[in-house]
PDB file of N, CA and C in Angstrom:
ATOM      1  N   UNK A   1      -2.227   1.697 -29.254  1.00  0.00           N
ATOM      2  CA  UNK A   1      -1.584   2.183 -28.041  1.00  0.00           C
ATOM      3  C   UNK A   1      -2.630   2.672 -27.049  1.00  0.00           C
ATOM      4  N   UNK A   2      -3.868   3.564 -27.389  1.00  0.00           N
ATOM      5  CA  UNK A   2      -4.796   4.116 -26.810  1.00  0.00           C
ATOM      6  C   UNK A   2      -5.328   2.845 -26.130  1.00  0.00           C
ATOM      7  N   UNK A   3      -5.958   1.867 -27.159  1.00  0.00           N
ATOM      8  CA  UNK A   3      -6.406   0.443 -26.158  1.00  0.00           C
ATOM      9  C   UNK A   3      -5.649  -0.244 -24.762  1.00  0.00           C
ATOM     10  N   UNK A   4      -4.407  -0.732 -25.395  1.00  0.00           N
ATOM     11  CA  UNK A   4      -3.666  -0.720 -24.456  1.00  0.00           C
ATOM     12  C   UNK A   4      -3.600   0.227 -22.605  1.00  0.00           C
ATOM     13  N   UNK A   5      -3.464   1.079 -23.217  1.00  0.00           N
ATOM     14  CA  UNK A   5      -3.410   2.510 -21.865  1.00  0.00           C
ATOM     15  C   UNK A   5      -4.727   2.609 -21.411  1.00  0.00           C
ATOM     16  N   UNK A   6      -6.136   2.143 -21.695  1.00  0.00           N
ATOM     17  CA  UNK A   6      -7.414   1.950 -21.650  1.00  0.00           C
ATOM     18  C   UNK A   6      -7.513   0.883 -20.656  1.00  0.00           C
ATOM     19  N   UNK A   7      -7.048  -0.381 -21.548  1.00  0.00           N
ATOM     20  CA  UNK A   7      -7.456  -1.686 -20.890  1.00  0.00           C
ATOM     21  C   UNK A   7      -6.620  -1.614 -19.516  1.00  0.00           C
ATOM     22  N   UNK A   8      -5.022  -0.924 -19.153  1.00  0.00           N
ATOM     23  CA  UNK A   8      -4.145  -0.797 -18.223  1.00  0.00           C
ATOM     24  C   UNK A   8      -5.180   0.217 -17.073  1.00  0.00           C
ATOM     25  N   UNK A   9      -5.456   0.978 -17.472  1.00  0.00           N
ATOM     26  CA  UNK A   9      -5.950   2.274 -16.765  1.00  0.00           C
ATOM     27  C   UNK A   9      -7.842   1.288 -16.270  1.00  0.00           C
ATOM     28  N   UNK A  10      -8.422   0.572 -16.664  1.00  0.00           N
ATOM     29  CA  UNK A  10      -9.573  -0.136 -16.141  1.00  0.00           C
ATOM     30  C   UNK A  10      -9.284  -1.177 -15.233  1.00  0.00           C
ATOM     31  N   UNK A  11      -8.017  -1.832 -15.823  1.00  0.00           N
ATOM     32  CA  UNK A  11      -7.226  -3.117 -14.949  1.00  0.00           C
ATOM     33  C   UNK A  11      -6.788  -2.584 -13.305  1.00  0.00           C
ATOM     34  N   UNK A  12      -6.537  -1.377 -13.405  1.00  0.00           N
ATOM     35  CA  UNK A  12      -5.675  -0.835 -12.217  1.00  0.00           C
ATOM     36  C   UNK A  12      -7.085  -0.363 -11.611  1.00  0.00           C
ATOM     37  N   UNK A  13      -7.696   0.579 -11.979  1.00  0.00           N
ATOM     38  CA  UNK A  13      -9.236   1.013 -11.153  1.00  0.00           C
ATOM     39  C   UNK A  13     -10.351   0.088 -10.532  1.00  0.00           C
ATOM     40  N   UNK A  14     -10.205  -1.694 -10.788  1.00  0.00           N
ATOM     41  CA  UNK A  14     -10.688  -2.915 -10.620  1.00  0.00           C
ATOM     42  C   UNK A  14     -10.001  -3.103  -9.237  1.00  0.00           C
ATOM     43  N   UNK A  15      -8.511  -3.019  -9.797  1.00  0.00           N
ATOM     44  CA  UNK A  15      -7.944  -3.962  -8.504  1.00  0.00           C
ATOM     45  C   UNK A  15      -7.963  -3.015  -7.111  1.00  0.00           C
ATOM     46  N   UNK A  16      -7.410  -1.258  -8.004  1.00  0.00           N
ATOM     47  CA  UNK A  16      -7.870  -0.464  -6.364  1.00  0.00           C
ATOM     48  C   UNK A  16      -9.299  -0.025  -5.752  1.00  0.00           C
ATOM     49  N   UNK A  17     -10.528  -1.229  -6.706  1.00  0.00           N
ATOM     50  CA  UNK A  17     -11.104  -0.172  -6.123  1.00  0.00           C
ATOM     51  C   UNK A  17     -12.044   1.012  -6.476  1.00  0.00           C
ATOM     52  N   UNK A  18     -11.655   0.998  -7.797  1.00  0.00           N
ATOM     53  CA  UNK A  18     -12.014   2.770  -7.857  1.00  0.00           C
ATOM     54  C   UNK A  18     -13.056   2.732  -9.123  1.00  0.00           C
ATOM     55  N   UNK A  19     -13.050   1.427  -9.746  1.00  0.00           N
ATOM     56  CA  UNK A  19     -13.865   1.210 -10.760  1.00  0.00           C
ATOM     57  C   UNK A  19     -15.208   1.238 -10.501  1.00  0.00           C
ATOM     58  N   UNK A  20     -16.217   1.520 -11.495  1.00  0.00           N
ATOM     59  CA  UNK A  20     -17.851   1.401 -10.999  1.00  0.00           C
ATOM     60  C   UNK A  20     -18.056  -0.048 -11.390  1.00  0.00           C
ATOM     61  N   UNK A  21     -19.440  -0.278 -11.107  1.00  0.00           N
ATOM     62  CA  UNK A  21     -20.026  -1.497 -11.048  1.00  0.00           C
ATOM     63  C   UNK A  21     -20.195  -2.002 -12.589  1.00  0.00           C
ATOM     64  N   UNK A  22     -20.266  -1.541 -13.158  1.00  0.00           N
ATOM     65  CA  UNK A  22     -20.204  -1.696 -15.106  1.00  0.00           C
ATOM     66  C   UNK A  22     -18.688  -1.598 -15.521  1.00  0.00           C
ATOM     67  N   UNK A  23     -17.607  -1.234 -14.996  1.00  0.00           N
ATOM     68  CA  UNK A  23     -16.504  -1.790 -15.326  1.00  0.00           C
ATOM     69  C   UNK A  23     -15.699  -2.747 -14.776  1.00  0.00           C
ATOM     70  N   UNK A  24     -16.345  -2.751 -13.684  1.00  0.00           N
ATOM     71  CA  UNK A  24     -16.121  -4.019 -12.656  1.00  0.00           C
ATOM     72  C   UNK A  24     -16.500  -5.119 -13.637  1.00  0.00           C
ATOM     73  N   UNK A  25     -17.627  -5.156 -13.933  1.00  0.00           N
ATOM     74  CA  UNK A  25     -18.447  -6.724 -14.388  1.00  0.00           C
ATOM     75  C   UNK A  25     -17.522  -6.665 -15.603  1.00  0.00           C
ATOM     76  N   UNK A  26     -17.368  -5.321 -16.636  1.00  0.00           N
ATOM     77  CA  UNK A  26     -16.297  -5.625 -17.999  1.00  0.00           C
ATOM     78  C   UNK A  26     -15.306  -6.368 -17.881  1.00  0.00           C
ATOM     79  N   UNK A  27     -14.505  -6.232 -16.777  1.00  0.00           N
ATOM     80  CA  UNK A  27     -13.599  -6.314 -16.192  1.00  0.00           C
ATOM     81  C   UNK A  27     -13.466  -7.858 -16.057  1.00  0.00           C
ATOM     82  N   UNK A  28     -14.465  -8.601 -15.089  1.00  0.00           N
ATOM     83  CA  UNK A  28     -14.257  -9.540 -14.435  1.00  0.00           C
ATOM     84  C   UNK A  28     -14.749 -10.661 -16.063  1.00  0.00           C
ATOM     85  N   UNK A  29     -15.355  -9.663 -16.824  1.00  0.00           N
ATOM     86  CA  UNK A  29     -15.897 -10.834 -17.886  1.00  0.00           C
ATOM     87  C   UNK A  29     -14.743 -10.897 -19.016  1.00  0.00           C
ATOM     88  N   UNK A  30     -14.129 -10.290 -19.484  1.00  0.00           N
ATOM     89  CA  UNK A  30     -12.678 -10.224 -19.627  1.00  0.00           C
ATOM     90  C   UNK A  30     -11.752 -11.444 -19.154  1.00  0.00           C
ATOM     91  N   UNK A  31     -11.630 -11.145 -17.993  1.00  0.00           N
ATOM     92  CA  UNK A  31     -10.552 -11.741 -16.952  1.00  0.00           C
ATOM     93  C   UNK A  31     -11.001 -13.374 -17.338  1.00  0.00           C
ATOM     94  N   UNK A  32     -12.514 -13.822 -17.152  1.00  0.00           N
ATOM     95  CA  UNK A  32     -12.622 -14.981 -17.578  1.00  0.00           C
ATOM     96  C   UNK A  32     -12.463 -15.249 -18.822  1.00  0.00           C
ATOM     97  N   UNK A  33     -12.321 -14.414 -19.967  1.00  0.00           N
ATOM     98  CA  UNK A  33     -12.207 -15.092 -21.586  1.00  0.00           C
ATOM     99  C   UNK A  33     -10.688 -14.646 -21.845  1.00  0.00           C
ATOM    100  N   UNK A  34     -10.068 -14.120 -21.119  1.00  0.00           N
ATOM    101  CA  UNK A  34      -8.568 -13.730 -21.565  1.00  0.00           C
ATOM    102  C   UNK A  34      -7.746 -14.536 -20.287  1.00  0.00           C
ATOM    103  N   UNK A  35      -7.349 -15.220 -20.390  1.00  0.00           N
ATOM    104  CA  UNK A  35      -5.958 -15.978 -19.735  1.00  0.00           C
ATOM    105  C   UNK A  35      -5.045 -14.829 -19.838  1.00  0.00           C
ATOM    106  N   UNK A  36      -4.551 -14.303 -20.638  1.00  0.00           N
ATOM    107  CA  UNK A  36      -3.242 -13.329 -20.712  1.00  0.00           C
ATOM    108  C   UNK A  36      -3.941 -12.308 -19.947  1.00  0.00           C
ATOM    109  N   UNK A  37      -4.949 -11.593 -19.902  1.00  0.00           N
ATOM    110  CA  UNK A  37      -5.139 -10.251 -19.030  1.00  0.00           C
ATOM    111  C   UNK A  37      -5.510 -10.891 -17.344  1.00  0.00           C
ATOM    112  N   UNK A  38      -5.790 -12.452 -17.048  1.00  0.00           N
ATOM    113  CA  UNK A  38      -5.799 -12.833 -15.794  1.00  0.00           C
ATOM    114  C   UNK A  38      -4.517 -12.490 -15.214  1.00  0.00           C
ATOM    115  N   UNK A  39      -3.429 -13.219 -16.233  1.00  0.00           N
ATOM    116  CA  UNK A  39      -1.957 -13.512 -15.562  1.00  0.00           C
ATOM    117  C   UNK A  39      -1.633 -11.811 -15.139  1.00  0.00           C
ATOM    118  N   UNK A  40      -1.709 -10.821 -16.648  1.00  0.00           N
ATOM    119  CA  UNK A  40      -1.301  -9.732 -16.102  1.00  0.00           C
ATOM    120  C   UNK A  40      -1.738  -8.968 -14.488  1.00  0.00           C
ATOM    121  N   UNK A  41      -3.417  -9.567 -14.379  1.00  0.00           N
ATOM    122  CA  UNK A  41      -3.972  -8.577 -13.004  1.00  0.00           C
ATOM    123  C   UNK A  41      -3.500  -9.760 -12.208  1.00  0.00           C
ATOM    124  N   UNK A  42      -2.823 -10.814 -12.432  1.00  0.00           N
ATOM    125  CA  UNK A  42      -2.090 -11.491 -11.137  1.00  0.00           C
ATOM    126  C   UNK A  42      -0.860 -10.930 -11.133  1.00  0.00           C
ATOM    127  N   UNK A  43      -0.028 -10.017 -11.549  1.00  0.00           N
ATOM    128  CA  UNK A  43       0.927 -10.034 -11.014  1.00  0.00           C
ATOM    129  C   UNK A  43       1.141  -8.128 -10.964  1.00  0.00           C
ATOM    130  N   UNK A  44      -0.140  -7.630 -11.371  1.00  0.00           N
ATOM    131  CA  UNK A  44      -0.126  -6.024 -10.868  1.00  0.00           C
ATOM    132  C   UNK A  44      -0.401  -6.207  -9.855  1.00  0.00           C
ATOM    133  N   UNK A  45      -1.385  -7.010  -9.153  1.00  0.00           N
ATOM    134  CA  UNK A  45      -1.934  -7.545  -7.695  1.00  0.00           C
ATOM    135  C   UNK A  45      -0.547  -7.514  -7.112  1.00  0.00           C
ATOM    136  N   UNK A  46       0.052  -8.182  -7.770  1.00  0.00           N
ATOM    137  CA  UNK A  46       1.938  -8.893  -6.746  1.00  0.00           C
ATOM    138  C   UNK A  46       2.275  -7.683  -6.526  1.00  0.00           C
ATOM    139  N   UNK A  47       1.964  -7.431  -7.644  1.00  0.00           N
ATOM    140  CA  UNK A  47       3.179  -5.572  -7.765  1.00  0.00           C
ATOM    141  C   UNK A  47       2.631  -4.774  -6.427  1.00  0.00           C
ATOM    142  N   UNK A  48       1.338  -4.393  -6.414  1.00  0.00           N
ATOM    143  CA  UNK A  48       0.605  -3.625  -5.544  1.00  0.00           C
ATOM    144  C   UNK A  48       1.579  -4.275  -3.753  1.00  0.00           C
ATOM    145  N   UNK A  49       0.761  -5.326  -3.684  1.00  0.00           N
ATOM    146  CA  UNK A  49       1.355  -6.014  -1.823  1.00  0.00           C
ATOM    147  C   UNK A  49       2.941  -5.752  -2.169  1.00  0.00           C
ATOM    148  N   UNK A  50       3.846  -6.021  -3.064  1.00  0.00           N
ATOM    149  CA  UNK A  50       4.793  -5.532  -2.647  1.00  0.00           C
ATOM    150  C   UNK A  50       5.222  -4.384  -2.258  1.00  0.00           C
ATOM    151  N   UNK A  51       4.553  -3.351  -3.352  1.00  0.00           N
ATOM    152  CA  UNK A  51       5.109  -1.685  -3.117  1.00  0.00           C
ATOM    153  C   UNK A  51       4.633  -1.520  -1.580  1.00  0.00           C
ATOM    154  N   UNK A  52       3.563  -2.041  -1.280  1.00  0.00           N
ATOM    155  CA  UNK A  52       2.783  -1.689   0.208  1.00  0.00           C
ATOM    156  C   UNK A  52       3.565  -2.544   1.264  1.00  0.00           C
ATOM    157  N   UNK A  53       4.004  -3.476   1.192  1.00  0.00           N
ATOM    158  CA  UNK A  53       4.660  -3.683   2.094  1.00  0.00           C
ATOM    159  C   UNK A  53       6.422  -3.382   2.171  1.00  0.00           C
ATOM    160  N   UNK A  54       6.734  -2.930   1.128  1.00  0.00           N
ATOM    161  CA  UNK A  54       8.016  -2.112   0.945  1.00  0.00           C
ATOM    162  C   UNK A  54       7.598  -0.654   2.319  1.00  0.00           C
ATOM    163  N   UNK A  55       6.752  -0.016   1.597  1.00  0.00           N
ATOM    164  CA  UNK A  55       6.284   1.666   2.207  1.00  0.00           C
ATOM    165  C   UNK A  55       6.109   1.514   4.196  1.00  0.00           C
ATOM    166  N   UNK A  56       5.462   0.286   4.252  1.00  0.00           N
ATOM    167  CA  UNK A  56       5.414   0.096   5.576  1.00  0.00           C
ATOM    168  C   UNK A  56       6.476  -0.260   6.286  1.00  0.00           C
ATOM    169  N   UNK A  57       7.312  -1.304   5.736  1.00  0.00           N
ATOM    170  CA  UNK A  57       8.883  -1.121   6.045  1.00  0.00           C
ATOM    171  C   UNK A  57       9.610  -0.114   6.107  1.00  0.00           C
ATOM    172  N   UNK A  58       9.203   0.688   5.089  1.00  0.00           N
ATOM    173  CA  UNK A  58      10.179   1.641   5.297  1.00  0.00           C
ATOM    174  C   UNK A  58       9.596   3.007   6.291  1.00  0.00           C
ATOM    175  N   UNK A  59       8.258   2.629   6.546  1.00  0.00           N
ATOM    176  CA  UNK A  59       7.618   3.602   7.609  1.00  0.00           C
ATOM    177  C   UNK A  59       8.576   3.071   9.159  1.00  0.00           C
ATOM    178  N   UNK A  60       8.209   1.726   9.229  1.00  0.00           N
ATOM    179  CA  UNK A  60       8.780   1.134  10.699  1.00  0.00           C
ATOM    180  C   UNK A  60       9.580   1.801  10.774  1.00  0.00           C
ATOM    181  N   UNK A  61      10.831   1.580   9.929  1.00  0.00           N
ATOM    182  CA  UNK A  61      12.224   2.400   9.820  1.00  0.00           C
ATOM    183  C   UNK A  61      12.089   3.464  10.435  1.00  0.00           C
ATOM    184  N   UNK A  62      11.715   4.597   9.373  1.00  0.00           N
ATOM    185  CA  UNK A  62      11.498   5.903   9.795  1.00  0.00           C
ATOM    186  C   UNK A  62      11.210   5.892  11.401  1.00  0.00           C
ATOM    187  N   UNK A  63       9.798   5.335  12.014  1.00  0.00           N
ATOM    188  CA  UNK A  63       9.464   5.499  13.379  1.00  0.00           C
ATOM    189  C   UNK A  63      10.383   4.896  14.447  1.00  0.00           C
ATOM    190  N   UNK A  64      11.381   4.165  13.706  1.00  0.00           N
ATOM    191  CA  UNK A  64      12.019   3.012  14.745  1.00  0.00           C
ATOM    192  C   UNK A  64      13.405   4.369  15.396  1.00  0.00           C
ATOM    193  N   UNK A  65      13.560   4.984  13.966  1.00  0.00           N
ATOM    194  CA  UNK A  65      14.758   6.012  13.836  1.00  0.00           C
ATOM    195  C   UNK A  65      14.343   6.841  14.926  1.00  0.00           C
ATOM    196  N   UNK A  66      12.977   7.681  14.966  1.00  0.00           N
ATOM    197  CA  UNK A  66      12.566   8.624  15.275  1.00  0.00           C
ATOM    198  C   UNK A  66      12.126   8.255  16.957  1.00  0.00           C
ATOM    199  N   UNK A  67      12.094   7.102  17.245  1.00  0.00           N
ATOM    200  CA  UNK A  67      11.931   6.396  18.495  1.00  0.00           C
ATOM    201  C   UNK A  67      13.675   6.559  19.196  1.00  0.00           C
ATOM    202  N   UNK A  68      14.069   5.904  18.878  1.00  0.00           N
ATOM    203  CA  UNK A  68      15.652   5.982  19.400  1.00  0.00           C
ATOM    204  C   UNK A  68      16.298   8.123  19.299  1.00  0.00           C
ATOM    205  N   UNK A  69      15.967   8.579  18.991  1.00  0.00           N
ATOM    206  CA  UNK A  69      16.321   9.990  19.155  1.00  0.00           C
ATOM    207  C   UNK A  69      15.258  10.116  20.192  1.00  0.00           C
ATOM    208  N   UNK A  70      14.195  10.237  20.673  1.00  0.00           N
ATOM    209  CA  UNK A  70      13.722  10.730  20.974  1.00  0.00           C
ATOM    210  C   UNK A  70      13.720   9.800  22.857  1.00  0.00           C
ATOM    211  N   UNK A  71      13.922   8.645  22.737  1.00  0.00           N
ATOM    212  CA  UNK A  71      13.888   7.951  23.575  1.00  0.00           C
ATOM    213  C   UNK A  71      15.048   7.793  24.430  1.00  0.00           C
ATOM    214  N   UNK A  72      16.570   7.740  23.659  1.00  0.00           N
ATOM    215  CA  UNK A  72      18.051   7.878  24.033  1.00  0.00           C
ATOM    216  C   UNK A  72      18.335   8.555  24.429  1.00  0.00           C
ATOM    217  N   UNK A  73      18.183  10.056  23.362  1.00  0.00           N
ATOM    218  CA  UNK A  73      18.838  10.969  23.664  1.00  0.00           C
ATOM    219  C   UNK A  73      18.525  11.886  24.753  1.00  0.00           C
ATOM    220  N   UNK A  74      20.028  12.545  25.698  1.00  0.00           N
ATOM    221  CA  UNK A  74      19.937  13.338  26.707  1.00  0.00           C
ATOM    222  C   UNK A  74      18.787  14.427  26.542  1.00  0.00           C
ATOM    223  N   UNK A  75      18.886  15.309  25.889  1.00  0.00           N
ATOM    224  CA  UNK A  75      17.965  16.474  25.776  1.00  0.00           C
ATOM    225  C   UNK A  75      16.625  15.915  25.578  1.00  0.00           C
ATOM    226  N   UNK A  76      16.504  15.184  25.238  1.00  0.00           N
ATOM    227  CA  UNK A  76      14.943  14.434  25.265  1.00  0.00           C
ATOM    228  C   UNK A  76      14.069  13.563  26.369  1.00  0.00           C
ATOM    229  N   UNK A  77      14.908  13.805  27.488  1.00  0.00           N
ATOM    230  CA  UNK A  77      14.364  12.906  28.909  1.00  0.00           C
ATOM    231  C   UNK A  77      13.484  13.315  29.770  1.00  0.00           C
ATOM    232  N   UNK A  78      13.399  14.935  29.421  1.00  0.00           N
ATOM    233  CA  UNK A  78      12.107  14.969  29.756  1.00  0.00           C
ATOM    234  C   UNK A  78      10.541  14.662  28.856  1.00  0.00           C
ATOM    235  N   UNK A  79      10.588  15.006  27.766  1.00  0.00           N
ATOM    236  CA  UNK A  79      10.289  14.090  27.034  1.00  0.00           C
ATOM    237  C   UNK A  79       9.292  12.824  26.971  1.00  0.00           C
ATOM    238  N   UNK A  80      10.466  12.145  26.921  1.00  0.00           N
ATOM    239  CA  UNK A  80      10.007  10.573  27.580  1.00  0.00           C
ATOM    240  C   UNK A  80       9.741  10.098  28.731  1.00  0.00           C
ATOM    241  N   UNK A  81      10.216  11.228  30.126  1.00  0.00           N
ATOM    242  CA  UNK A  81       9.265  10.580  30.821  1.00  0.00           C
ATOM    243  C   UNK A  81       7.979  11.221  31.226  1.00  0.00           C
ATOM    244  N   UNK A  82       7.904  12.068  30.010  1.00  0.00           N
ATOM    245  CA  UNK A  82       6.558  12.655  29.825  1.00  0.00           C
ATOM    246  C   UNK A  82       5.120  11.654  29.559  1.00  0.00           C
ATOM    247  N   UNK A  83       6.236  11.048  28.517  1.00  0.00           N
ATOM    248  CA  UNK A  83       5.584  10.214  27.902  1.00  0.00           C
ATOM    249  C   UNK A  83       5.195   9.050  28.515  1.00  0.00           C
ATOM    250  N   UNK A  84       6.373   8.483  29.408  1.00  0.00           N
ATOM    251  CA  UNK A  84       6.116   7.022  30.084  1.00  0.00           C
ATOM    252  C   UNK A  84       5.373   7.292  31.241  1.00  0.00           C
ATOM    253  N   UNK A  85       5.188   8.692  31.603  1.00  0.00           N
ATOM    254  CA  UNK A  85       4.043   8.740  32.377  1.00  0.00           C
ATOM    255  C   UNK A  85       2.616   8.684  32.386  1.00  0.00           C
ATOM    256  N   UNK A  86       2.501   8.315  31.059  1.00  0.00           N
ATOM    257  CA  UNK A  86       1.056   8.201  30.495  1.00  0.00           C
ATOM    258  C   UNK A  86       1.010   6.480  30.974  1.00  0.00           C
ATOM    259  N   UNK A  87       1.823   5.733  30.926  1.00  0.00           N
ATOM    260  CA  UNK A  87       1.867   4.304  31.099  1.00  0.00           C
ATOM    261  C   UNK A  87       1.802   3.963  32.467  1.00  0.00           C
ATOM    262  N   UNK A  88       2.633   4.698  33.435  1.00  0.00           N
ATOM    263  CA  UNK A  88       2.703   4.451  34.631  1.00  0.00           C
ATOM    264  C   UNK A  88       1.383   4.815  35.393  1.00  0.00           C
ATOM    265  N   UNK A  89       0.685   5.327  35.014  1.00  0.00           N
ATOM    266  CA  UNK A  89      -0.890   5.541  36.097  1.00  0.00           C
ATOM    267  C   UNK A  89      -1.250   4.406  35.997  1.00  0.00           C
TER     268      UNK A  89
END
């Protein structure tokens, strides 16, 4: 189990990044003699761009929300044309 949570915990510090240069090379020399630990860091890779482009979606959201209150609404017109006066010079 310890191996396992080892080899997971080096696999993930490779792909973000965070690994040194001696577990990097473990890593990548691995990846070429194991087919099964390639497939796995191909699809933690998948995993990763998805969660990240989930979070940014759901950032737009948030700002798109926070745009329309702030842009619509009555009590907020001065506000915005606080703001659109930065555009208009």
């Amino acid at each position: 189990m310890k191996t396992s949570l080892d080899k997971l915990q080096l696999m993930e510090d490779c792909l973000l990044g965070q690994a040194s240069g001696e577990q990097r090379l473990f890593f990548e020399a691995n990846l070429l003699l194991d087919p099964i630990l390639r497939e796995e860091a191909h699809w933690q890779c998948k995993t990763y761009h998805v969660v990240r482009d989930y979070g940014r979606q759901q950032l737009r959201s948030e700002l798109e929300q926070v745009h329309q209150v702030l842009f619509t609404a009555s009590q907020h017109h001065k506000f915005r044309d606080w703001v659109l006066g930065f555009f208009r010079k």
